[in-house]
Protein backbone atom coordinates (compact mmCIF):
# COMPACT_ATOMS: atom_id res chain seq x y z
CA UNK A 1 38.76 -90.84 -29.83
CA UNK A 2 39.40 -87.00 -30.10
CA UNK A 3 37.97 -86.27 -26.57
CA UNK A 4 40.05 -89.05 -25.05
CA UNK A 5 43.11 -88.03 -26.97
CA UNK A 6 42.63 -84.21 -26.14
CA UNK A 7 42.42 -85.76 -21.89
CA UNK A 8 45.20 -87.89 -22.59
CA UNK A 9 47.85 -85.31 -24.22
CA UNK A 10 46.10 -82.19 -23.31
CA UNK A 11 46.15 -80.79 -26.39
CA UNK A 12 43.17 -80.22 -29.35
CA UNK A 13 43.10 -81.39 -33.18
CA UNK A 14 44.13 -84.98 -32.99
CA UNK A 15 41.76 -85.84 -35.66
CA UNK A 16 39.18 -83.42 -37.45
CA UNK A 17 35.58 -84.13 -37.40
CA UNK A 18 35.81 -85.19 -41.41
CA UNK A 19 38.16 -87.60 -40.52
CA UNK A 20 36.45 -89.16 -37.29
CA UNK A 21 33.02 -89.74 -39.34
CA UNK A 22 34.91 -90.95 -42.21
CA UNK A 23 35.98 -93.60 -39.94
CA UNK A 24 32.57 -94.20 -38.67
CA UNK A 25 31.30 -94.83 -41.88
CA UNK A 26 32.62 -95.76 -45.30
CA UNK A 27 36.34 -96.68 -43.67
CA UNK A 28 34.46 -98.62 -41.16
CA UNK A 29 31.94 -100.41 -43.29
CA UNK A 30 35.25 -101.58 -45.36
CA UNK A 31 37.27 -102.14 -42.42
CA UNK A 32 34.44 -104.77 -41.18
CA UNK A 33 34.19 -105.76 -45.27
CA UNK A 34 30.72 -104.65 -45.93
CA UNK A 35 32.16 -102.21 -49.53
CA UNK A 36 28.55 -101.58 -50.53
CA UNK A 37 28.06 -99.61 -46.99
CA UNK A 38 29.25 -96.11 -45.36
CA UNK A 39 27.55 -94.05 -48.69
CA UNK A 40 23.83 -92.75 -48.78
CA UNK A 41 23.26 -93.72 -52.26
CA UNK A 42 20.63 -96.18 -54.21
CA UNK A 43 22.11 -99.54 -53.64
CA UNK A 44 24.18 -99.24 -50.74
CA UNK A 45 22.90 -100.54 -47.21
CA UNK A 46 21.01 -97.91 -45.52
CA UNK A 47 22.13 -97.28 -41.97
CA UNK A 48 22.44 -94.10 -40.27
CA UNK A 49 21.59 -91.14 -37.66
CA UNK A 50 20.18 -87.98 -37.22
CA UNK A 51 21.18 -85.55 -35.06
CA UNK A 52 19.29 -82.59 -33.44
CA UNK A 53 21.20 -79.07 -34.09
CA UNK A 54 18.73 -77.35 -31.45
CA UNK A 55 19.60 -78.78 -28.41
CA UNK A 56 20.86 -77.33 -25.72
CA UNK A 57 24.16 -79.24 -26.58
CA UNK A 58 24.37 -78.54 -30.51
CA UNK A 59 22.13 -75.32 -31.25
CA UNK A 60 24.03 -72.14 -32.27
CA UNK A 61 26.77 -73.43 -35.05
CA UNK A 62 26.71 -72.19 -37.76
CA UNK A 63 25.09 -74.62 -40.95
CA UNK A 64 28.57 -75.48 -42.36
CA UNK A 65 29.81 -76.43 -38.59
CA UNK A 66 27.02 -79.38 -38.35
CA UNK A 67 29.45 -82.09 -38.52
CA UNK A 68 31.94 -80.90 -35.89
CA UNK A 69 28.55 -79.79 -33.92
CA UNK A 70 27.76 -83.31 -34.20
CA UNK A 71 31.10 -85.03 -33.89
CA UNK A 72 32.15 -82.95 -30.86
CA UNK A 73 29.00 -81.87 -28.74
CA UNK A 74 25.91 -84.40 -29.64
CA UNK A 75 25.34 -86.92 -27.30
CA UNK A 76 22.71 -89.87 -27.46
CA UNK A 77 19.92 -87.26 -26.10
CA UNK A 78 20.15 -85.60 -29.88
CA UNK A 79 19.27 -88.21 -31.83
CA UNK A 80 16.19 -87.67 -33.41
CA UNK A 81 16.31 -90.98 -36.17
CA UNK A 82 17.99 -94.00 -37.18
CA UNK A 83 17.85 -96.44 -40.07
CA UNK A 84 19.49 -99.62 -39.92
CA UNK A 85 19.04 -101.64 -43.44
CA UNK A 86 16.39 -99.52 -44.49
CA UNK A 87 14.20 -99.50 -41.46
CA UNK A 88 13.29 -96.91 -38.81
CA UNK A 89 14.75 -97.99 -35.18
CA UNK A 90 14.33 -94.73 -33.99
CA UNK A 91 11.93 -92.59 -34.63
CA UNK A 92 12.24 -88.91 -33.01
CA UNK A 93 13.95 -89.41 -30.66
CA UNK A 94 11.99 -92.73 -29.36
CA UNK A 95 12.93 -96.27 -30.14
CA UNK A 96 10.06 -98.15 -32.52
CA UNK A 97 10.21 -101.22 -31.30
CA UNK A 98 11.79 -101.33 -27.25
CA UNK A 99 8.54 -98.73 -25.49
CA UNK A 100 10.84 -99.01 -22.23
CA UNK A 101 14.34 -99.06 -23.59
CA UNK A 102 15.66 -98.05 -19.63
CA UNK A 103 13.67 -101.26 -18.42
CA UNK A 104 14.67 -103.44 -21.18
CA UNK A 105 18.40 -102.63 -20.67
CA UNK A 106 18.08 -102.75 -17.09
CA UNK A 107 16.24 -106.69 -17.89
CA UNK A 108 19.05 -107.44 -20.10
CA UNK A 109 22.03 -106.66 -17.53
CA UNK A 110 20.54 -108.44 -14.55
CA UNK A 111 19.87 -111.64 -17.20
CA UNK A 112 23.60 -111.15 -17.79
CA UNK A 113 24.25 -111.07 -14.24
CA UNK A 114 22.02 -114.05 -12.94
């Protein structure tokens, strides 16, 4: 949203990087009605990301800049992990379950297609 706002109006600081992962998670989970989600804590659902800080993209920042590094300069190549309801999809960097995840998009779109 930032990025296309910042195009759009040509100007920075729409929305901070609190506020855009705030909306990714906890105000999203609620928005969709899932209140026990968008928390790491014992109980809630379990479903989230990692994100490489050494990439060519993210490395450098300083520790307390990790969220803006990964709000505004992470792209799908830096995630390492992800957990969706307590299970590893991803794991570094490498989905568990899809060995080909090019192919099986590539299947999936021509399917689509006919």
């Amino acid at each position: 949203m930032e990025l296309n706002e910042r195009l759009r109006t040509r100007t920075r600081g729409h929305w901070t990087a609190a506020a855009l992962l705030r909306a990714a998670t906890a105000d999203g989970h609620a928005a969709l009605g899932w209140h026990d989600a968008g928390t790491l804590e014992q109980g809630a659902l379990a479903d989230f990301t990692t994100i490489a800080l050494d990439s060519v993209r993210t490395a450098g920042p300083v520790p307390r800049l990790a969220a803006e590094t990964a709000v505004f300069a992470a792209s799908a190549a830096d995630v390492r992990h992800t957990i969706v309801g307590g299970r590893q999809i991803v794991r570094d960097g490498a989905h568990v379950s899809v060995p080909d995840v090019a192919q099986a998009l590539a299947d999936s779109i021509a399917a689509v297609r006919g």
